[in-house]
N, C-alpha and C. Protein backbone atom coordinates (compact mmCIF):
# COMPACT_ATOMS: atom_id res chain seq x y z
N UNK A 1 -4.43 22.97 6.48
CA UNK A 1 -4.03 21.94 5.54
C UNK A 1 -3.30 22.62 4.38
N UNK A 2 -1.84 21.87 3.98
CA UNK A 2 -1.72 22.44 2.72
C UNK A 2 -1.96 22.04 1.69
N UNK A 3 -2.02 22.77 0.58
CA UNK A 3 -2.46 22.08 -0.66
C UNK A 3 -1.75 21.55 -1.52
N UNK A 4 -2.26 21.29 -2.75
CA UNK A 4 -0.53 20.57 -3.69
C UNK A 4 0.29 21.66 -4.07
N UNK A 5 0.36 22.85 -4.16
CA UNK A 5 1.35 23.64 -4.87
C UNK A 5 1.89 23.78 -3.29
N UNK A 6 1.60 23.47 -2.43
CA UNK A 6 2.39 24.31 -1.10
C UNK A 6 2.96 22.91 -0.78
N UNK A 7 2.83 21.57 -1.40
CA UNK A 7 3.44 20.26 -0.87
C UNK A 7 4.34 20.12 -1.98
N UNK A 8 4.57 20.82 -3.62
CA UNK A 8 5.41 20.86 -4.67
C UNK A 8 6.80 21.80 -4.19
N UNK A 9 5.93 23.30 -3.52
CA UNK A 9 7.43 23.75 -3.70
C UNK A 9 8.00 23.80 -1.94
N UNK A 10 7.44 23.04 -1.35
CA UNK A 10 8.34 22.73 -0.17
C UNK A 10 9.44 21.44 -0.69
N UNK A 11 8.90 20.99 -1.50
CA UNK A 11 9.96 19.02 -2.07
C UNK A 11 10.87 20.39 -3.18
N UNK A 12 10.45 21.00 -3.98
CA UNK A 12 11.80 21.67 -4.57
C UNK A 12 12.67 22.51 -4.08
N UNK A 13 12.18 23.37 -2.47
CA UNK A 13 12.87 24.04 -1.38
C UNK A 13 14.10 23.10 -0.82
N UNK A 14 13.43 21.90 -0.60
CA UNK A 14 14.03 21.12 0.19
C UNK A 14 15.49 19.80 -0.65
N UNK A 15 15.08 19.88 -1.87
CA UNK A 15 15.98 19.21 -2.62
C UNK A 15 17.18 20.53 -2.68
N UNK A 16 17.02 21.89 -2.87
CA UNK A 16 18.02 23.03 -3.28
C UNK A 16 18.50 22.80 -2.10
N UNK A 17 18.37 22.00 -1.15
CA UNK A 17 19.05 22.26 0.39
C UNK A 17 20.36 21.69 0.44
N UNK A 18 21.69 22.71 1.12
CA UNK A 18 22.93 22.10 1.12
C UNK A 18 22.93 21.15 2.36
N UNK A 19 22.09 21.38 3.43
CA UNK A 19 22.34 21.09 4.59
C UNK A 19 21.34 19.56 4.32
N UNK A 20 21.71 19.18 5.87
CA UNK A 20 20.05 17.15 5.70
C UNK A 20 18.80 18.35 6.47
N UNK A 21 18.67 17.28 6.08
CA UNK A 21 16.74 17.76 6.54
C UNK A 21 16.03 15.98 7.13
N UNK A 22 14.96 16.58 7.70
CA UNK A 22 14.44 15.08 7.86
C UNK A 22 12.76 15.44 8.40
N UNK A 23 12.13 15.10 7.35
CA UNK A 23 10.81 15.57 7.74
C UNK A 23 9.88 14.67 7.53
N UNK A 24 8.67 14.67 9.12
CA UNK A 24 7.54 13.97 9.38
C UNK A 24 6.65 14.87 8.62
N UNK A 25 5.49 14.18 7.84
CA UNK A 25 4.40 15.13 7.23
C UNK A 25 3.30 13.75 7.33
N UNK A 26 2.23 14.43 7.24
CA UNK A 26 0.86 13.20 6.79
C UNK A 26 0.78 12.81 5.57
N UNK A 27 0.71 11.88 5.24
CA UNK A 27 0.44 10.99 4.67
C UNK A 27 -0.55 11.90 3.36
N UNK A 28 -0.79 12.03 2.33
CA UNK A 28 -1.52 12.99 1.54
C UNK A 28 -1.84 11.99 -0.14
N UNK A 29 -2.58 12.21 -0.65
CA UNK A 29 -2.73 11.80 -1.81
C UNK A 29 -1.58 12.72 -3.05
N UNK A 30 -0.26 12.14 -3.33
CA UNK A 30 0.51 12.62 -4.20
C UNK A 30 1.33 12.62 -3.36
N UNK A 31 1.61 12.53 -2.35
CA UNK A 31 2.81 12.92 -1.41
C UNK A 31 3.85 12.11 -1.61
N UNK A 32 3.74 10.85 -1.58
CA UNK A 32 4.80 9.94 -2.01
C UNK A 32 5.53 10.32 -3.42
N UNK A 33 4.56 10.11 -4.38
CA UNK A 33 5.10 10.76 -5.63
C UNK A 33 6.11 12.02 -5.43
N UNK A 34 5.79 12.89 -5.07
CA UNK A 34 6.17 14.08 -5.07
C UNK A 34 7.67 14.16 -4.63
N UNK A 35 8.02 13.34 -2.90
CA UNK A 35 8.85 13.15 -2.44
C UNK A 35 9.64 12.02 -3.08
N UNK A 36 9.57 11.12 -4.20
CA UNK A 36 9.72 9.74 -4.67
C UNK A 36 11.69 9.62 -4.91
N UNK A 37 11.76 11.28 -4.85
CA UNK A 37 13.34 11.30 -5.09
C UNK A 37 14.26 11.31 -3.79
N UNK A 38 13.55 11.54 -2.78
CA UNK A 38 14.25 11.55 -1.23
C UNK A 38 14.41 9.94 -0.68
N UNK A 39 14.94 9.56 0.52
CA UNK A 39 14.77 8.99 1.51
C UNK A 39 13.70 8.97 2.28
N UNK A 40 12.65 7.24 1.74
CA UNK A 40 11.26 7.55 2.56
C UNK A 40 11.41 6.54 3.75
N UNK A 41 10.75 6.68 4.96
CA UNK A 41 10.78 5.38 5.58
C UNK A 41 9.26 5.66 6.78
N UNK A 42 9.05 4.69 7.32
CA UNK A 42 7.44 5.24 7.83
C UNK A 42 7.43 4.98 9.48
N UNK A 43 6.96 5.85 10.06
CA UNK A 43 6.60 5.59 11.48
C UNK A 43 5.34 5.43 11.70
N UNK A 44 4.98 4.70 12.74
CA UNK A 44 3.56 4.21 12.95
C UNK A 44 3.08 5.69 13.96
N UNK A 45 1.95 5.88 13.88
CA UNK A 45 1.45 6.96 14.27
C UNK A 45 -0.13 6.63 14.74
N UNK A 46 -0.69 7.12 15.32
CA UNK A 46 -2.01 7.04 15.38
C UNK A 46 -2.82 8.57 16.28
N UNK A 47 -3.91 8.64 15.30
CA UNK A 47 -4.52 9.90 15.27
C UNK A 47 -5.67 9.34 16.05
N UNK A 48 -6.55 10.73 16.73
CA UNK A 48 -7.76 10.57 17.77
C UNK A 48 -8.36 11.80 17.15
N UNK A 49 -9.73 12.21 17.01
CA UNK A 49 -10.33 13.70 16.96
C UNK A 49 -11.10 13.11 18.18
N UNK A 50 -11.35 14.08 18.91
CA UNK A 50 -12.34 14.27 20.06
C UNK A 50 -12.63 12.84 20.83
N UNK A 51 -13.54 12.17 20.76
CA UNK A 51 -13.71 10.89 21.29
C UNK A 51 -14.10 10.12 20.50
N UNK A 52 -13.42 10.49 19.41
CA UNK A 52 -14.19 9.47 18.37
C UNK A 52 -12.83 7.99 17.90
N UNK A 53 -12.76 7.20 17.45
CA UNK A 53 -12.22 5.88 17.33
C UNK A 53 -10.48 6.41 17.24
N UNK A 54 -10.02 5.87 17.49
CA UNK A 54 -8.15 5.95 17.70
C UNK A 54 -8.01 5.09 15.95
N UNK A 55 -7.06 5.74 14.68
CA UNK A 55 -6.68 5.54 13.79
C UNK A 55 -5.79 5.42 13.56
N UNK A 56 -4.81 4.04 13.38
CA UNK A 56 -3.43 3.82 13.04
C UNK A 56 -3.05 4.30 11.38
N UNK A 57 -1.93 5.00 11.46
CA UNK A 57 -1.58 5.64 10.01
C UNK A 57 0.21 5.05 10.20
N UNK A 58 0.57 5.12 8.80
CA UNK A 58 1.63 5.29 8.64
C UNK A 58 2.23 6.25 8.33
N UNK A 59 2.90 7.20 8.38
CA UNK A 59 3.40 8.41 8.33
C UNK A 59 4.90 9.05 8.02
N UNK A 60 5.04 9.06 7.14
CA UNK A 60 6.14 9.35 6.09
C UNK A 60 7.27 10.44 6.88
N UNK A 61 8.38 9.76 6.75
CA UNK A 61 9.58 10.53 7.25
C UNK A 61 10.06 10.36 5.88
N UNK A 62 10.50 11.53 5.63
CA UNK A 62 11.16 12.17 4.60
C UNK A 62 12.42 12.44 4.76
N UNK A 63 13.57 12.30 3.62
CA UNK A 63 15.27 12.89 4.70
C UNK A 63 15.68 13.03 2.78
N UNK A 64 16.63 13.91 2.81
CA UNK A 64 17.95 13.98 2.03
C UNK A 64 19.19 13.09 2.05
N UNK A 65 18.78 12.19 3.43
CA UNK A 65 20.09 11.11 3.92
C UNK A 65 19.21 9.98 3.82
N UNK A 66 20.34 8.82 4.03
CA UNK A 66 19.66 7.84 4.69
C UNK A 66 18.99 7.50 6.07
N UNK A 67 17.89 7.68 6.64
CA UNK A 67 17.92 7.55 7.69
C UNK A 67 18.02 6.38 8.72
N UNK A 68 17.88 5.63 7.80
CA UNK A 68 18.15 4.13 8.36
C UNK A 68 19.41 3.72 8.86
N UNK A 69 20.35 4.53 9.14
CA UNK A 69 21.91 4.75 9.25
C UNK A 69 21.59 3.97 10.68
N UNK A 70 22.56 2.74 11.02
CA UNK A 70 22.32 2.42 12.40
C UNK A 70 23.76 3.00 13.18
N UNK A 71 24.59 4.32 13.02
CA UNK A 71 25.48 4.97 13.71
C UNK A 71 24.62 5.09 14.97
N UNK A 72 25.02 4.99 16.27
CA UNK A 72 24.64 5.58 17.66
C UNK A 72 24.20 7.49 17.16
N UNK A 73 23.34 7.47 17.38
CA UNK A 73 22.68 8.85 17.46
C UNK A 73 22.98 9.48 19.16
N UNK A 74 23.91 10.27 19.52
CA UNK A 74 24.29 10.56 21.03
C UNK A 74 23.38 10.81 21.60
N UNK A 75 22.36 12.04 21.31
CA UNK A 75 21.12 12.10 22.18
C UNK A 75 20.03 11.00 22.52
N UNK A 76 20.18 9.58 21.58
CA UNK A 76 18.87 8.54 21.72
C UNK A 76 20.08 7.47 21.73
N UNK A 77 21.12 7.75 21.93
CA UNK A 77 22.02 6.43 22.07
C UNK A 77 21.32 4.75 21.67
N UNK A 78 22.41 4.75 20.82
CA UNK A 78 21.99 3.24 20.26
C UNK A 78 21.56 2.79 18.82
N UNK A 79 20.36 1.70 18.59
CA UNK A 79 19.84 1.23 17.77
C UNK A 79 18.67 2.01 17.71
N UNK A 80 18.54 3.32 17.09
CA UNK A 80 16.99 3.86 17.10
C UNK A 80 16.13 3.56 15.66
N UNK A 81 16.74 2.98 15.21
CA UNK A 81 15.59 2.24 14.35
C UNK A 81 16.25 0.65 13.16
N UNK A 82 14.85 0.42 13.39
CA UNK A 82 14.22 -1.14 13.23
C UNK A 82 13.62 -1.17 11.64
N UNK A 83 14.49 -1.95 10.99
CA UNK A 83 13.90 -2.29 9.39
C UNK A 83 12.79 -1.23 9.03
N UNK A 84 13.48 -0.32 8.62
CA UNK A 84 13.06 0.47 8.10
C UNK A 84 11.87 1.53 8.85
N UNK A 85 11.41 1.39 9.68
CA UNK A 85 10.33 1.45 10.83
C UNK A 85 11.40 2.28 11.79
N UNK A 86 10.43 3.40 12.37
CA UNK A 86 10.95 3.97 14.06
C UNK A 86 10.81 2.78 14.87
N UNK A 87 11.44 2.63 15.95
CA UNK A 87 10.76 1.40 16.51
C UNK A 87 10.10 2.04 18.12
């Protein structure tokens, strides 16, 4: 797990960036804040430990772009995402 100084200077690594970026992370207490200056949008996700109950999360995609761009993406050809949502 990382902690908050290792979830601070990955968001100031990642803002100095010339290039896009686009990053899935968990969901964290401060995380939104932290990222509040990027492109957020959420994919549905769901976590299992061992055999214990299946947990739906929402799970933060992070980008320097918009990712909601509906351009054809060549490798997933098409409409790959849905109001704001992966679909």
């Amino acid at each position: 797990m990382f902690g908050r100084a290792d979830i601070d200077r990955l968001a100031t690594q990642l803002a100095a960036m010339k290039g896009k970026f686009l990053l899935s992370i968990s969901d964290t207490p401060g995380l939104r804040t932290t990222f509040a200056t990027f492109h957020m949008i959420e994919a549905d996700k769901t976590y299992t430990v061992g055999a214990g109950a299946a947990v739906k999360v929402a799970e933060p995609i992070i980008a320097n772009f918009d990712p909601r761009c509906r351009r054809p993406v060549p490798a997933l050809r098409g409409d790959w995402l849905a109001g704001g949502r992966l679909a």
